[in-house]
PDB file of N, CA and C in Angstrom:
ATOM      1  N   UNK A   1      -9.410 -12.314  61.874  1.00  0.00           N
ATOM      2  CA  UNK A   1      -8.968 -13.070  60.729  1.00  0.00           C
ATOM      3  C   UNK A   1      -7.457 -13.287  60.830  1.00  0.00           C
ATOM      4  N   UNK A   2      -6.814 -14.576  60.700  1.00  0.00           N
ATOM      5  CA  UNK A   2      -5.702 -14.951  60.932  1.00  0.00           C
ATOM      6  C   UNK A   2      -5.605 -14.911  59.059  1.00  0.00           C
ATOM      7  N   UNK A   3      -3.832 -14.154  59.000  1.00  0.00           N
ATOM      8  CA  UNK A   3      -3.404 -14.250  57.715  1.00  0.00           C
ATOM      9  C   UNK A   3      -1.771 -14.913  58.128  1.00  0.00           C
ATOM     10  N   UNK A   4      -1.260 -15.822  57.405  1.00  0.00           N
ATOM     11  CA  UNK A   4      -0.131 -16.738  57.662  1.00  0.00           C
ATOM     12  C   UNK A   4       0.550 -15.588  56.734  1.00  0.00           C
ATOM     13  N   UNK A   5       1.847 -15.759  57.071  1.00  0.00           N
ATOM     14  CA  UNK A   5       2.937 -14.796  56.787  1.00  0.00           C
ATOM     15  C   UNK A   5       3.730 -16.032  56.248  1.00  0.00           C
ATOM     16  N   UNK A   6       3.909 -15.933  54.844  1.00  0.00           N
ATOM     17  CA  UNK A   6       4.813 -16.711  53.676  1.00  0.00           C
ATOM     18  C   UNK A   6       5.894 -16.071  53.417  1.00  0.00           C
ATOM     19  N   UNK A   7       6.409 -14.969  52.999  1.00  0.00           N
ATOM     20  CA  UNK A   7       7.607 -14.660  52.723  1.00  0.00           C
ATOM     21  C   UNK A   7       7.688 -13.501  53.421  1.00  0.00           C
ATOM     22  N   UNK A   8       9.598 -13.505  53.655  1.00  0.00           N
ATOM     23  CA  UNK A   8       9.818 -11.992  54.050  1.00  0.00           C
ATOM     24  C   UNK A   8      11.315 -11.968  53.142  1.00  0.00           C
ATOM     25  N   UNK A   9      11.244 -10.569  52.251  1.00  0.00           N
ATOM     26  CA  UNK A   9      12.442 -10.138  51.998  1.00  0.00           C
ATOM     27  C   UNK A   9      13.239  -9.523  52.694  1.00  0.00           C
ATOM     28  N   UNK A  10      14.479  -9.664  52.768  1.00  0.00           N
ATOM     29  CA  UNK A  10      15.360  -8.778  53.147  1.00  0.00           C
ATOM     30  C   UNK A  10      16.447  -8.107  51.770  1.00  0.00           C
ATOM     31  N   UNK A  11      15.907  -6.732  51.765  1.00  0.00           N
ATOM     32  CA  UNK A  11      16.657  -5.362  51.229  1.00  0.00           C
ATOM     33  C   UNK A  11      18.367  -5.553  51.199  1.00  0.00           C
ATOM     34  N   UNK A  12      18.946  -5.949  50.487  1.00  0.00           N
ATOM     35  CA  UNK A  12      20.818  -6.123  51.037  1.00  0.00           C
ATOM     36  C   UNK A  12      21.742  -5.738  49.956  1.00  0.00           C
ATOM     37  N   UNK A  13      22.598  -5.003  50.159  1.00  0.00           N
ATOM     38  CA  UNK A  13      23.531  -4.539  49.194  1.00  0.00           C
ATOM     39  C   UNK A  13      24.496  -5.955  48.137  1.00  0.00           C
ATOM     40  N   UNK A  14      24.781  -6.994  48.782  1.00  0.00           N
ATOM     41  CA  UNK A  14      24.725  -8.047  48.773  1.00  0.00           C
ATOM     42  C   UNK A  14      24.436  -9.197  47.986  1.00  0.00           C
ATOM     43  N   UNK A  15      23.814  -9.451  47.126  1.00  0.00           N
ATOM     44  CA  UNK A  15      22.849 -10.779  47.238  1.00  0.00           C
ATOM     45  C   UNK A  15      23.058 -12.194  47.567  1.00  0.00           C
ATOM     46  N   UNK A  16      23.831 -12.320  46.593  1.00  0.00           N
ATOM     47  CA  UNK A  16      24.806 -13.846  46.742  1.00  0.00           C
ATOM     48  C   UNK A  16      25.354 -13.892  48.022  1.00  0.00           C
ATOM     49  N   UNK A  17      26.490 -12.763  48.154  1.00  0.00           N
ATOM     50  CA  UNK A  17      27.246 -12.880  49.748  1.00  0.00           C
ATOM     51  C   UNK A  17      26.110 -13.028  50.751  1.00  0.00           C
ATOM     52  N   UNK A  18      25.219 -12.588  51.374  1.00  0.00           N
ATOM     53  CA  UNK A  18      23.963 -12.815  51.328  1.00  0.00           C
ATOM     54  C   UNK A  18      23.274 -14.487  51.778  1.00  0.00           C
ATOM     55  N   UNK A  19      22.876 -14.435  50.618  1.00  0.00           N
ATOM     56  CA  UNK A  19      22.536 -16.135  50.389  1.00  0.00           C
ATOM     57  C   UNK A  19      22.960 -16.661  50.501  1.00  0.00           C
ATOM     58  N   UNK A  20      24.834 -16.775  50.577  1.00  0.00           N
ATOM     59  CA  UNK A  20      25.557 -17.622  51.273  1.00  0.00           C
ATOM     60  C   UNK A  20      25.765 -17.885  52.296  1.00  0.00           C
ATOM     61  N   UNK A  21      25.577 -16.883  52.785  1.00  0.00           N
ATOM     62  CA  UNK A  21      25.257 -17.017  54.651  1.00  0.00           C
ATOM     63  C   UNK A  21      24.082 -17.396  55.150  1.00  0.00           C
ATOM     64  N   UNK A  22      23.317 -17.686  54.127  1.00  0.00           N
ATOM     65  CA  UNK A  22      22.017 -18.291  54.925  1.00  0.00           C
ATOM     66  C   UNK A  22      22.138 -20.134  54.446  1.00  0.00           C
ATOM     67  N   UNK A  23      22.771 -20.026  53.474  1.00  0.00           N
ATOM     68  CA  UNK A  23      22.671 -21.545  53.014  1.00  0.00           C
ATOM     69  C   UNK A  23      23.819 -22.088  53.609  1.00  0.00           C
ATOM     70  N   UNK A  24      24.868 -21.286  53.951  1.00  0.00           N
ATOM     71  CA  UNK A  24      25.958 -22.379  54.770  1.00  0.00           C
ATOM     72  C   UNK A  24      25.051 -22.386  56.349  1.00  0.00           C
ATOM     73  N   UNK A  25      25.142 -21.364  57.225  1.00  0.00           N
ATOM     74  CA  UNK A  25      24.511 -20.840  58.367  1.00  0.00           C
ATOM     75  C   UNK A  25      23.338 -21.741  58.849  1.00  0.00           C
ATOM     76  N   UNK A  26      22.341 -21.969  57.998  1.00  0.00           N
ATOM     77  CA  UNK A  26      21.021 -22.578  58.639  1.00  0.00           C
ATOM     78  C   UNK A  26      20.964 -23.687  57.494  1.00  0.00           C
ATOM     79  N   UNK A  27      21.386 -23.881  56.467  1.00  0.00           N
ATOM     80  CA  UNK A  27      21.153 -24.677  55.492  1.00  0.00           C
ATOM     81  C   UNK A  27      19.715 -24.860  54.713  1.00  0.00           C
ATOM     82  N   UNK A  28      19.332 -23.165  54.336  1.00  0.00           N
ATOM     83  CA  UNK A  28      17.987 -23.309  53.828  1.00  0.00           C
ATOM     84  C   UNK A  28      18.518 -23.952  52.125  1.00  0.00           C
ATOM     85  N   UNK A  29      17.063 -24.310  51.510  1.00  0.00           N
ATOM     86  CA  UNK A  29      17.781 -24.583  49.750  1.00  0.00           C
ATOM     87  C   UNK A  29      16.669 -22.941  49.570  1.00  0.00           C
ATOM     88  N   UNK A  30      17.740 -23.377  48.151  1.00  0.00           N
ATOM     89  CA  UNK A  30      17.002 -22.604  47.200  1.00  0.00           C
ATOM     90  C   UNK A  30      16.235 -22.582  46.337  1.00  0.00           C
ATOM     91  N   UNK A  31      15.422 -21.955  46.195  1.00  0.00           N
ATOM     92  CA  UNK A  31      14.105 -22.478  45.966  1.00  0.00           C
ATOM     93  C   UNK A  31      14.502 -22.610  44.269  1.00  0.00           C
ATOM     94  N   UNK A  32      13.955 -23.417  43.413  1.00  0.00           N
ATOM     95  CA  UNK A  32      14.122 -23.126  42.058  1.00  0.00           C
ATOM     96  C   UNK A  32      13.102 -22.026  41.327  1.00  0.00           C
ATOM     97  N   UNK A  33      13.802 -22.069  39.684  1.00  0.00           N
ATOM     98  CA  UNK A  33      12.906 -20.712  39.066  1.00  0.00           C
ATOM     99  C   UNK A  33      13.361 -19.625  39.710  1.00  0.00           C
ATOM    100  N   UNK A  34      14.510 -19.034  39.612  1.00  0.00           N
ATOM    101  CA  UNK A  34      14.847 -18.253  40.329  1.00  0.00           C
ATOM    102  C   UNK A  34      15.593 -16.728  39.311  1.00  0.00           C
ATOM    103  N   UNK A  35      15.065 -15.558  39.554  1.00  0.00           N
ATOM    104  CA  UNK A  35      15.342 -14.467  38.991  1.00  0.00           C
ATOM    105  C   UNK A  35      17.356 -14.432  39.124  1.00  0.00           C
ATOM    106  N   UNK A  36      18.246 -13.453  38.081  1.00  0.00           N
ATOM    107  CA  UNK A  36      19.254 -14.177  37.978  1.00  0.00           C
ATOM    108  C   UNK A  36      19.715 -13.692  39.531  1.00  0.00           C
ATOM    109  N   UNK A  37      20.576 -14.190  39.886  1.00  0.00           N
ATOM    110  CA  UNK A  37      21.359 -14.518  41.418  1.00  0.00           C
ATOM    111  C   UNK A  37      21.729 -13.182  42.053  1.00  0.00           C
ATOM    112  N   UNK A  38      22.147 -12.342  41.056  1.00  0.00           N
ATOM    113  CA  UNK A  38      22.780 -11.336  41.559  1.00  0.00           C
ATOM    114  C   UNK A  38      21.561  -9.932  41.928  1.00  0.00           C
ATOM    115  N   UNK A  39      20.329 -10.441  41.539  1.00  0.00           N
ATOM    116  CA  UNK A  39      18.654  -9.742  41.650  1.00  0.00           C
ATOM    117  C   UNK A  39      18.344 -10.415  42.943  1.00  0.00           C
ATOM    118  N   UNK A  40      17.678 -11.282  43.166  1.00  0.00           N
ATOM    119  CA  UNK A  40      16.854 -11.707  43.996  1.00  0.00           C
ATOM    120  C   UNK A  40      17.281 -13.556  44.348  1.00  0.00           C
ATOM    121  N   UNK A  41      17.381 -13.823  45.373  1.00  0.00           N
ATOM    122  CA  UNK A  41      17.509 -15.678  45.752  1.00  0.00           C
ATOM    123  C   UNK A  41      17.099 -15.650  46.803  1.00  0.00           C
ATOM    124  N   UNK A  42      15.704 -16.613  46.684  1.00  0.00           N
ATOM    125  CA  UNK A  42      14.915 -17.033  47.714  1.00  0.00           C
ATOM    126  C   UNK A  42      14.930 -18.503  47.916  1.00  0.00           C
ATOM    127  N   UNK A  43      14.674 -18.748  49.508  1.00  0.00           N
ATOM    128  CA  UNK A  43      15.069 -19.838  49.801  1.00  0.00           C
ATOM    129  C   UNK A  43      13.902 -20.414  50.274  1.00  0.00           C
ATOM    130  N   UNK A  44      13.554 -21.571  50.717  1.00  0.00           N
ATOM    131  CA  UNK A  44      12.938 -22.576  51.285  1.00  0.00           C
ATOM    132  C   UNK A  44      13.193 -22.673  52.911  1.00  0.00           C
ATOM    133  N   UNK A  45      12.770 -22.209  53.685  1.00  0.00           N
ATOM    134  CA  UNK A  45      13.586 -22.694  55.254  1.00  0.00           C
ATOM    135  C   UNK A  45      12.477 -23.534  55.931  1.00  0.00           C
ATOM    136  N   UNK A  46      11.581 -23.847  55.145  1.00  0.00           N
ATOM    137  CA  UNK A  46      10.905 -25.430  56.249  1.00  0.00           C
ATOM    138  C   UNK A  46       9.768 -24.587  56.586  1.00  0.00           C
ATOM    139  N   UNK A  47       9.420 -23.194  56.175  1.00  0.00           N
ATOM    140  CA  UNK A  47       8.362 -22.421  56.656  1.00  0.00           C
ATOM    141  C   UNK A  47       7.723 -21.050  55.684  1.00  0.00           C
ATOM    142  N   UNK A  48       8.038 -20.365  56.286  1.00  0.00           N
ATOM    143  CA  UNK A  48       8.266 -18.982  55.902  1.00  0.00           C
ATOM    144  C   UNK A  48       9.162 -18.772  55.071  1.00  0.00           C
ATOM    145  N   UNK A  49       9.038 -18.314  53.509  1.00  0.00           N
ATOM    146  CA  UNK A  49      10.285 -17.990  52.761  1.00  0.00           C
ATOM    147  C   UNK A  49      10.828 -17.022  52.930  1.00  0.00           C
ATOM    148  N   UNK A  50      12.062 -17.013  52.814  1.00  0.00           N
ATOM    149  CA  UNK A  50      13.238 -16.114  52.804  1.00  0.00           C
ATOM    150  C   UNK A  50      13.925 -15.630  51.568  1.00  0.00           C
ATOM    151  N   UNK A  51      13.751 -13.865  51.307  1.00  0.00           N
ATOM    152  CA  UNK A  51      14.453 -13.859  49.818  1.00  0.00           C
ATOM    153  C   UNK A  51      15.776 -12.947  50.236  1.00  0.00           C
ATOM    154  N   UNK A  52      16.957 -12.918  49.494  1.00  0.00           N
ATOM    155  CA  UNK A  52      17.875 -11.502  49.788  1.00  0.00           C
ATOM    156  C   UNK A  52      17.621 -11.178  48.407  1.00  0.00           C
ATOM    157  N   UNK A  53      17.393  -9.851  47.785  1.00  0.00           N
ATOM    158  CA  UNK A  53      17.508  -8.783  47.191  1.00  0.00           C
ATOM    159  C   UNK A  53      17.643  -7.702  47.149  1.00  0.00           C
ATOM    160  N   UNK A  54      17.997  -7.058  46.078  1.00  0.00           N
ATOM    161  CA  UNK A  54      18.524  -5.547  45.638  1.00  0.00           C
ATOM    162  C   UNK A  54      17.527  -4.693  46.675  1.00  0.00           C
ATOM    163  N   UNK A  55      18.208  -3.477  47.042  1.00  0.00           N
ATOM    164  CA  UNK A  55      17.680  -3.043  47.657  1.00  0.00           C
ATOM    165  C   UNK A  55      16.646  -1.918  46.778  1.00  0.00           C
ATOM    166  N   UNK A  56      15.262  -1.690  46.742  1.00  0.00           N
ATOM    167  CA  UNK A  56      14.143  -1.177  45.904  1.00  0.00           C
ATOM    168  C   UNK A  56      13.377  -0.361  47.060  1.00  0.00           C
ATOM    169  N   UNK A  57      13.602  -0.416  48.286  1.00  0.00           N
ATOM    170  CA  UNK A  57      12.702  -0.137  49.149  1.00  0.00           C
ATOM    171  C   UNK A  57      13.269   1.187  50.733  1.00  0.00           C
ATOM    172  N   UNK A  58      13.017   1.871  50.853  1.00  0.00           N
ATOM    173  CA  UNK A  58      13.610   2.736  51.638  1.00  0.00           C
ATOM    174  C   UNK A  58      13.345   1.537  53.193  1.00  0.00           C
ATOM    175  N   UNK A  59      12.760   0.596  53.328  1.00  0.00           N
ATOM    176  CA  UNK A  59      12.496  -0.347  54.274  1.00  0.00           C
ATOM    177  C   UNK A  59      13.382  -1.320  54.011  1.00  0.00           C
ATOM    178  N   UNK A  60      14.276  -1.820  55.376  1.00  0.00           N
ATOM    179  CA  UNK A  60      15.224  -3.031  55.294  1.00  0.00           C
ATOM    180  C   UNK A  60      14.571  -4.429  54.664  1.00  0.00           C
ATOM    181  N   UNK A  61      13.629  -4.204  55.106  1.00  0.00           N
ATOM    182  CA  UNK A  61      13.111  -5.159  54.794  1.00  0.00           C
ATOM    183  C   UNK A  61      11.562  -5.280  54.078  1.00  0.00           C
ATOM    184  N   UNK A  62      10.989  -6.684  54.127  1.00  0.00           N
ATOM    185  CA  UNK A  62       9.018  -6.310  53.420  1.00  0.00           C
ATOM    186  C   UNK A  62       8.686  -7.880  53.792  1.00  0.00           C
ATOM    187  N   UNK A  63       7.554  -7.706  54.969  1.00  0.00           N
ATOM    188  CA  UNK A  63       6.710  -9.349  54.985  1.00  0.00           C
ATOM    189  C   UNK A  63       5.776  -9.319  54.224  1.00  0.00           C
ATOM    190  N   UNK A  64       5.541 -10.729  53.365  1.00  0.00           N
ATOM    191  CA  UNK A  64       4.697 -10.893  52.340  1.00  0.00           C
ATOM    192  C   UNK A  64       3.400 -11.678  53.002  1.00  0.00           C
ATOM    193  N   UNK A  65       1.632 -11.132  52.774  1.00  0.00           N
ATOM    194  CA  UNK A  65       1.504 -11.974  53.253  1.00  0.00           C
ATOM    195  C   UNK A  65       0.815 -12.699  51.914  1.00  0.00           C
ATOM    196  N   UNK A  66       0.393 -14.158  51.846  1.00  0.00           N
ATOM    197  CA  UNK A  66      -0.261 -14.932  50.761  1.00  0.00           C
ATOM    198  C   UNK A  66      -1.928 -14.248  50.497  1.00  0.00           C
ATOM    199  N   UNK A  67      -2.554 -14.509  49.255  1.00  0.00           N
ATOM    200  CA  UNK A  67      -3.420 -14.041  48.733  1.00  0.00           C
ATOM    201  C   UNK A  67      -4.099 -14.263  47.803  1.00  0.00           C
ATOM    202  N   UNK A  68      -4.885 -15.450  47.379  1.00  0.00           N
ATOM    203  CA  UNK A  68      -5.180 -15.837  46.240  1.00  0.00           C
ATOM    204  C   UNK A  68      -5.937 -14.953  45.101  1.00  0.00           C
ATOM    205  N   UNK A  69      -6.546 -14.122  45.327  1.00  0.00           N
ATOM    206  CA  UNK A  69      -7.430 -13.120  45.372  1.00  0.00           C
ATOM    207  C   UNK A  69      -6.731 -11.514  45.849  1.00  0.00           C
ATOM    208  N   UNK A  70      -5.972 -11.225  45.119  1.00  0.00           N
ATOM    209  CA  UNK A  70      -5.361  -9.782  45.819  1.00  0.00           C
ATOM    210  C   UNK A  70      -6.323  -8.800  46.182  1.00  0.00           C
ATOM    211  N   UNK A  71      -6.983  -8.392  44.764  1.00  0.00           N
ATOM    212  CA  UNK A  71      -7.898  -7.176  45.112  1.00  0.00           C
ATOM    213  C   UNK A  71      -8.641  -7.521  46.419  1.00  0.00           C
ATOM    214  N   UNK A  72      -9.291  -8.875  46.053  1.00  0.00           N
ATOM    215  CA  UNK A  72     -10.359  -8.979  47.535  1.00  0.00           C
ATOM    216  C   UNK A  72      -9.435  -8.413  48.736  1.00  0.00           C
ATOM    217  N   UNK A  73      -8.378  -9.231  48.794  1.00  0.00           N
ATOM    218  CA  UNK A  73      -7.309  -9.100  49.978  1.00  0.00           C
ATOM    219  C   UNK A  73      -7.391  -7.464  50.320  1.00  0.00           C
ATOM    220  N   UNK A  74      -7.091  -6.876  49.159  1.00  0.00           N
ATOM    221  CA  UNK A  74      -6.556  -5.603  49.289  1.00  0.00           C
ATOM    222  C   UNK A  74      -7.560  -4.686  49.622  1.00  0.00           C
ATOM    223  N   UNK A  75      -9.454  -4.880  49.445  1.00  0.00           N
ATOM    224  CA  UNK A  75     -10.108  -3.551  50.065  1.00  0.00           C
ATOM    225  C   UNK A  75     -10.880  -4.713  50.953  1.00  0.00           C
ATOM    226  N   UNK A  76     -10.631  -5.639  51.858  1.00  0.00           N
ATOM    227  CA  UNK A  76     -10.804  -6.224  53.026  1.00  0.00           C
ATOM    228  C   UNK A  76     -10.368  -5.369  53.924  1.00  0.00           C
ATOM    229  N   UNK A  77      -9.011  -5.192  53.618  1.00  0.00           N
ATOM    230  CA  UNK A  77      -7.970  -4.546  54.452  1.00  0.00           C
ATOM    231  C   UNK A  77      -8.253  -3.005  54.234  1.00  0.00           C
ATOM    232  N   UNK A  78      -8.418  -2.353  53.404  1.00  0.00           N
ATOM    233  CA  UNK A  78      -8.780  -0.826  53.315  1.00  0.00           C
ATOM    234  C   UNK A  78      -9.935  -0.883  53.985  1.00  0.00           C
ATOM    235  N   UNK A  79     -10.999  -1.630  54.037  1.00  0.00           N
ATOM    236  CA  UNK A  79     -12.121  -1.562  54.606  1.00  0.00           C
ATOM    237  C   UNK A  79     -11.909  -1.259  56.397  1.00  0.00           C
ATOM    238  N   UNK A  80     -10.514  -2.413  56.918  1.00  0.00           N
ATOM    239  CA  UNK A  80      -9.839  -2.102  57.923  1.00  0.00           C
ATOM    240  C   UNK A  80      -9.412  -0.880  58.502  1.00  0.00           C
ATOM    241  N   UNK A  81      -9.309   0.190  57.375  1.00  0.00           N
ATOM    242  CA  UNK A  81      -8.353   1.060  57.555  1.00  0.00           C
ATOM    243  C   UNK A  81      -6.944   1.078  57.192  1.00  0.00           C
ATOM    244  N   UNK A  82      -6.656   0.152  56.824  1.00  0.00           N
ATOM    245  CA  UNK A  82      -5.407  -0.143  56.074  1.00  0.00           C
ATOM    246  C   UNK A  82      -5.274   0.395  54.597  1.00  0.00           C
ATOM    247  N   UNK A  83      -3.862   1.099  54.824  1.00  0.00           N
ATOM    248  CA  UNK A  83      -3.471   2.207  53.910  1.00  0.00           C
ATOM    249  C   UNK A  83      -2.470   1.324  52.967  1.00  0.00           C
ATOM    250  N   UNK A  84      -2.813   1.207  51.638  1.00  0.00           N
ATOM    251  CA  UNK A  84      -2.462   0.444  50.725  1.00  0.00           C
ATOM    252  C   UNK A  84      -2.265   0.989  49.341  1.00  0.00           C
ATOM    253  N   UNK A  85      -1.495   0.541  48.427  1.00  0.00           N
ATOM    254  CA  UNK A  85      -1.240   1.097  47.576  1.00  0.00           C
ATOM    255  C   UNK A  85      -2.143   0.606  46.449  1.00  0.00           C
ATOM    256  N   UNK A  86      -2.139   0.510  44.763  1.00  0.00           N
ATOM    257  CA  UNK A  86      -2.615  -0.081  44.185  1.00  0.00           C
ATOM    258  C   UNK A  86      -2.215  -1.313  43.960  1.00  0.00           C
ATOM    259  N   UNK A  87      -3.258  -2.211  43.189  1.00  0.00           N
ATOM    260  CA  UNK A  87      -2.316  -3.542  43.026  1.00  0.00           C
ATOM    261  C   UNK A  87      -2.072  -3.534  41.413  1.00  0.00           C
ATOM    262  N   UNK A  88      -1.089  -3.910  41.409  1.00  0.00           N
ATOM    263  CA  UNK A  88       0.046  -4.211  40.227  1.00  0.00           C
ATOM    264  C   UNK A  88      -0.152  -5.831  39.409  1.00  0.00           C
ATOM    265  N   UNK A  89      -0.042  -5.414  38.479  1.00  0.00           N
ATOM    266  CA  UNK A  89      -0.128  -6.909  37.618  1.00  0.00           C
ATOM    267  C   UNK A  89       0.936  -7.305  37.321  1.00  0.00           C
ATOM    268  N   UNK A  90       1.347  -8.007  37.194  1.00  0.00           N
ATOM    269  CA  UNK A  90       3.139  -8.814  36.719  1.00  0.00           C
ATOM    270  C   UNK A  90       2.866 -10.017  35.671  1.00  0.00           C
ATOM    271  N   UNK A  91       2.218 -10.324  34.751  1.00  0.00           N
ATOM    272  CA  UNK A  91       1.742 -11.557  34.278  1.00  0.00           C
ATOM    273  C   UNK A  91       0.787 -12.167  34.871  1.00  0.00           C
ATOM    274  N   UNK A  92       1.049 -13.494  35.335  1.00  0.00           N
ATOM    275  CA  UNK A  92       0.137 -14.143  36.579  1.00  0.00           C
ATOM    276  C   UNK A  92       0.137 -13.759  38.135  1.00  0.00           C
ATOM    277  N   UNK A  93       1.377 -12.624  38.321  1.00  0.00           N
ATOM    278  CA  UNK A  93       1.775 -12.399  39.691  1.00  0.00           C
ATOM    279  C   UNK A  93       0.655 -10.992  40.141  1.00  0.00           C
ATOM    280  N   UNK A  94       0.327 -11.029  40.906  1.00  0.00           N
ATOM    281  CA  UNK A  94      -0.453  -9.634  41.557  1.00  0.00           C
ATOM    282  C   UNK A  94      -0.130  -9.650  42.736  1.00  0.00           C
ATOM    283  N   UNK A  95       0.696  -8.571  42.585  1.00  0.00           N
ATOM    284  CA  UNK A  95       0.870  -7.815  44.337  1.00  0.00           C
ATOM    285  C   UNK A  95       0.407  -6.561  44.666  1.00  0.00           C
ATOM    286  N   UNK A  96       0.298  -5.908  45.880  1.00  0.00           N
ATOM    287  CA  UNK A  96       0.176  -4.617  46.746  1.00  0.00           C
ATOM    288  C   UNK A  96       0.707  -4.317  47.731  1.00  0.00           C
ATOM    289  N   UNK A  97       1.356  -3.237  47.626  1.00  0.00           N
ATOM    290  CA  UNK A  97       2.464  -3.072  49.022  1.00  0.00           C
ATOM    291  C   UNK A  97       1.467  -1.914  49.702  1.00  0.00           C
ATOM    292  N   UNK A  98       2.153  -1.812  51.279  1.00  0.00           N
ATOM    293  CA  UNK A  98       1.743  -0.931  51.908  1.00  0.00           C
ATOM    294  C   UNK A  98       2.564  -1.312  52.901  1.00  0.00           C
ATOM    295  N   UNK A  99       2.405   0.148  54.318  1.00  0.00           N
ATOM    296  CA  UNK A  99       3.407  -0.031  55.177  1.00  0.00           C
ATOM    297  C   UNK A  99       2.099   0.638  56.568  1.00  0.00           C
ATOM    298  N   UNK A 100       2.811  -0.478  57.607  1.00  0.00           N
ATOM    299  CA  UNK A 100       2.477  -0.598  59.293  1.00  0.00           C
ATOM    300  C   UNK A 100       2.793   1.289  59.843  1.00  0.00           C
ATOM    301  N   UNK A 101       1.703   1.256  60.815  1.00  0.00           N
ATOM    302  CA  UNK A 101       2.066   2.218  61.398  1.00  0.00           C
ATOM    303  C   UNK A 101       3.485   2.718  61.746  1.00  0.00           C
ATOM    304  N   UNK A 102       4.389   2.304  61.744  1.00  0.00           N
ATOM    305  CA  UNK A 102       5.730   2.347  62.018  1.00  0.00           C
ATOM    306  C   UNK A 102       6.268   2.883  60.764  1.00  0.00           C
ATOM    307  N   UNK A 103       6.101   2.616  59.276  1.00  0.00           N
ATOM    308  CA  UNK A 103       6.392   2.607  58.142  1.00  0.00           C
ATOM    309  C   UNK A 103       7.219   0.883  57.373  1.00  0.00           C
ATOM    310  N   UNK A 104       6.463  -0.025  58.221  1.00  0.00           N
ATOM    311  CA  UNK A 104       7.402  -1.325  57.687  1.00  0.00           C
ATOM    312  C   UNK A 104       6.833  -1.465  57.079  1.00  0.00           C
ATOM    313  N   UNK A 105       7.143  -1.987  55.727  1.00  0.00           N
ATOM    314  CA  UNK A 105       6.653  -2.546  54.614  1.00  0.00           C
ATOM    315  C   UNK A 105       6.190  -3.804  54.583  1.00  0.00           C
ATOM    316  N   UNK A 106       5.167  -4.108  53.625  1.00  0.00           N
ATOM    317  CA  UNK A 106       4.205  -5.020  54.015  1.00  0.00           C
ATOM    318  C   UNK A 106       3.924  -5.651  52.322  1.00  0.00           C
ATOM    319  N   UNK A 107       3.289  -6.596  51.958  1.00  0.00           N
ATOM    320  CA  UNK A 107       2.944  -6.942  50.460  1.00  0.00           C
ATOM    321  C   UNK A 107       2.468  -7.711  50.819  1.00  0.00           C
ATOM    322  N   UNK A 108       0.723  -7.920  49.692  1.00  0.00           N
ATOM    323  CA  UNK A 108      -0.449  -9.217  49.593  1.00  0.00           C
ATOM    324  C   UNK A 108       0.525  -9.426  48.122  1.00  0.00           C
ATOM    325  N   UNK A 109       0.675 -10.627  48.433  1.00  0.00           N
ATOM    326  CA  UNK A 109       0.769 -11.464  47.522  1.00  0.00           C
ATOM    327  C   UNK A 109       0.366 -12.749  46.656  1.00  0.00           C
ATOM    328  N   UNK A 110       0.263 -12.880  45.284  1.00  0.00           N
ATOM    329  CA  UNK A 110      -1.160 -14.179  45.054  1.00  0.00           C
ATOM    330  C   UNK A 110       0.792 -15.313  44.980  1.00  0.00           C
ATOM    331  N   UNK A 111       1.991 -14.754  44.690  1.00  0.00           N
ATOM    332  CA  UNK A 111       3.017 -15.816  44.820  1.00  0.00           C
ATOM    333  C   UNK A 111       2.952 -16.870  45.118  1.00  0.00           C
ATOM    334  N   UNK A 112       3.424 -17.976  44.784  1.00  0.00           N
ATOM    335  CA  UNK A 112       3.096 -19.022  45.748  1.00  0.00           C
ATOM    336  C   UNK A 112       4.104 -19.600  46.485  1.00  0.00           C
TER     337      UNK A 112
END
């Protein structure tokens, strides 16, 4: 089963300083609807989104993958053997993190 990889955060002390280096640097935009600036700014780069935010995670970073359906997503993957956390409600948002043999952090996300 092929799963497309939509977002990856990067963890940064930073945010803005940050995001400015990606929007002068590669010239991604920013995406609108956006949590306030100095939290989280995610961008648009023609593919794969890109967010810089606060750092929340003992991992530099976290790839998101898409999920319309979390739970399904989420004991597909336990069914795998994949070690996952619970999934979380946010309003309309449902995510689940978990981390790669290595300990990289990972999130199903229904985001769009």
């Amino acid at each position: 089963m092929l799963t497309p990889l939509n977002r990856v955060i990067l963890f940064v002390h930073d945010v803005e300083k940050c995001a400015e280096f990606y929007l002068n640097a590669f010239g991604f935009k920013v995406l609108p609807g956006q949590k306030p600036p100095s939290v989280c700014i995610e961008f648009d780069t023609g593919g794969c989104r890109l967010a810089t935010s606060k750092p929340a995670s003992a991992s530099p970073h976290k790839i998101v993958f898409p999920a319309q359906d979390v739970p399904a997503a989420r004991a597909a993957l336990i069914a795998r053997s994949v070690k996952l956390g619970p999934a979380k409600q946010f309003g309309p948002l449902t995510l689940c993190d978990g981390r790669d043999p290595d300990g990289n952090a990972f999130q199903i996300s229904n985001r769009p």
